[in-house]
Protein backbone atom coordinates (compact mmCIF):
# COMPACT_ATOMS: atom_id res chain seq x y z
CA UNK A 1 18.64 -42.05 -17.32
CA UNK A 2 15.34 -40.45 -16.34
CA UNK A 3 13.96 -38.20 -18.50
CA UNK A 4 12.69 -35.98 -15.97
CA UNK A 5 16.59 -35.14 -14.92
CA UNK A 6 17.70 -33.82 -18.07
CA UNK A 7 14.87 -31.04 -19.27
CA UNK A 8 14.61 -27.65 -16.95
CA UNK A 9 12.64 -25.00 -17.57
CA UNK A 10 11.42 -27.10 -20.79
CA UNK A 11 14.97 -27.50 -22.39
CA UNK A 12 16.96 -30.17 -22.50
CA UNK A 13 20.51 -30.26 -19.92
CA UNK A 14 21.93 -33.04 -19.69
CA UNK A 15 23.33 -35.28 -22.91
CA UNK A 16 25.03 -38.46 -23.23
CA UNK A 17 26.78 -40.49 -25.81
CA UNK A 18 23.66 -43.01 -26.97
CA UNK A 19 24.87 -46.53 -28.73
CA UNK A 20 23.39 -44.92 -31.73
CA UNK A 21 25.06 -41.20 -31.64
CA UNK A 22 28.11 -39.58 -29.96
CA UNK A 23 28.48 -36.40 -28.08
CA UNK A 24 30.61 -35.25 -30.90
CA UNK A 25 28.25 -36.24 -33.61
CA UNK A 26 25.32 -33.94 -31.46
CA UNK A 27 27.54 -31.08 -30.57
CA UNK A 28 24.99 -29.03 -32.88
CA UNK A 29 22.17 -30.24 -30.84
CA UNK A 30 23.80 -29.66 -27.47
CA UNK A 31 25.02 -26.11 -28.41
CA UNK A 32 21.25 -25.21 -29.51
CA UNK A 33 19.76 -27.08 -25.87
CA UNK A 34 22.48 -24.81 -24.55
CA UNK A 35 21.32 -21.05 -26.36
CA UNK A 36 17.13 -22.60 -25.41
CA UNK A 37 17.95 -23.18 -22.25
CA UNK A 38 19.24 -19.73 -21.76
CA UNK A 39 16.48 -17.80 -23.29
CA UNK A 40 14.00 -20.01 -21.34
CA UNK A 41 15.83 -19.38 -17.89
CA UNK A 42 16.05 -15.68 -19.49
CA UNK A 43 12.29 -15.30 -20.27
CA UNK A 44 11.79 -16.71 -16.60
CA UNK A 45 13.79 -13.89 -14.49
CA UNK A 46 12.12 -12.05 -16.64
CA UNK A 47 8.74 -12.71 -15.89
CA UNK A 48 9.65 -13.51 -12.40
CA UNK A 49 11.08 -9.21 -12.10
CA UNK A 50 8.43 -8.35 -13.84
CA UNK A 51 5.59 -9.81 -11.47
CA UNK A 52 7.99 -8.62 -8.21
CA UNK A 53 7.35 -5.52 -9.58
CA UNK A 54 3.80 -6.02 -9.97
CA UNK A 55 3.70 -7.07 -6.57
CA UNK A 56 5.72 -3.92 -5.41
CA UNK A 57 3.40 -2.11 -7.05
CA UNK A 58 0.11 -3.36 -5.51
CA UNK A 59 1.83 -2.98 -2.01
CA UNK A 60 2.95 0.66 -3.10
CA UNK A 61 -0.54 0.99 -3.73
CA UNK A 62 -2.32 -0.13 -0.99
CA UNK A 63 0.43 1.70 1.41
CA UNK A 64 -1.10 4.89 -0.10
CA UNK A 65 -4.53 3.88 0.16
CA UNK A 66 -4.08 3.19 3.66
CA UNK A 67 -1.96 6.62 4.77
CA UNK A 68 -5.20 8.31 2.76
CA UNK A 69 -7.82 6.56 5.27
CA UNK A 70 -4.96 6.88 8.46
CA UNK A 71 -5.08 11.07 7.10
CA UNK A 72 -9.11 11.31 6.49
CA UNK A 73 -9.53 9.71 10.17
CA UNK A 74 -7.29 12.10 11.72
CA UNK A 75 -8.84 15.47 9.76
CA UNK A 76 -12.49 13.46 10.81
CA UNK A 77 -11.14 13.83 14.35
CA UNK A 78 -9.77 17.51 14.23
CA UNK A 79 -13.26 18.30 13.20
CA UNK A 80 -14.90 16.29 15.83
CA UNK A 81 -13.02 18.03 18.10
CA UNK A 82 -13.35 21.88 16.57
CA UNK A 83 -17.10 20.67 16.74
CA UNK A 84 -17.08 20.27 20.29
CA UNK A 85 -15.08 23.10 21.19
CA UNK A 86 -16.82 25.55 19.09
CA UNK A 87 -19.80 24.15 21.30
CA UNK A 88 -18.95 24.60 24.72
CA UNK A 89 -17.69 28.26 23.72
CA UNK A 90 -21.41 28.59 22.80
CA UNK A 91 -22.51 27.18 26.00
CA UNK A 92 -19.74 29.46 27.90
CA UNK A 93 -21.27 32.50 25.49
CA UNK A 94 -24.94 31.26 26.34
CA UNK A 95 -23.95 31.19 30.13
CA UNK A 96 -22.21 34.80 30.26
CA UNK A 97 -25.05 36.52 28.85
CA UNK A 98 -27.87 34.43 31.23
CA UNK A 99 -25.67 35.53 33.80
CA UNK A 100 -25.42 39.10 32.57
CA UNK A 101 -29.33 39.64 31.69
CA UNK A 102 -30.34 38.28 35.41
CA UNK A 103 -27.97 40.94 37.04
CA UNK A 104 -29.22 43.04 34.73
CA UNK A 105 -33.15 42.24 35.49
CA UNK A 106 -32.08 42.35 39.06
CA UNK A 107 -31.33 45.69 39.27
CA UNK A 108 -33.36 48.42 40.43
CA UNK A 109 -33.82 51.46 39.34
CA UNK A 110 -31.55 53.26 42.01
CA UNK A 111 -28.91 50.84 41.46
CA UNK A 112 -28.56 52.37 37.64
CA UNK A 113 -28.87 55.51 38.63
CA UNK A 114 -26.14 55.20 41.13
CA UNK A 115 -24.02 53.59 38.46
């Protein structure tokens, strides 16, 4: 028998009757490869949840990271655009009053009195 097929997970799972020793002569052994073999498969789910969750938690992590740029772009943007409105209503203000000074210097002094 290869000895590769009968250790997993580094305990021995697989016994035979040997010319020299009998299954019932090893039960003792074969009942302690049994209780190894489950704490070693144990200690691997274990470590196996516990780096899923590790995992989870980087994702988790860079999930928020990523809705905090996605949210800074967008309130980037609103100013941008409040930027460039509150600039062409000072263009439109700018405008008005040119507009309102040349009547204004355009006027002669009859036309205020008549007013």
């Amino acid at each position: 028998m290869n000895l590769l097929n009968i250790y997993v997970s580094g305990a021995r799972k697989i016994w035979n009757d040997t010319p020299t020793a009998k299954l019932e002569e090893i039960v003792n052994n074969v009942a302690l490869g049994i209780v190894m073999a489950a704490i070693l498969d144990k200690k691997r789910d274990e470590e196996l949840e516990r780096r899923r969750k590790k995992e989870d938690e980087v994702r988790e992590q860079e999930r928020l990271n990523e809705e905090r740029k996605k949210n800074e772009r967008e309130r980037i943007q609103a100013l941008v655009q409040d930027g460039q409105k509150w600039q062409t209503s000072n263009i439109i203000r700018t405008y008005i009053k040119a507009v309102e000074e040349k009547y204004l210097s355009e006027k002669t002094l009859q036309d205020i009195n008549a007013e």
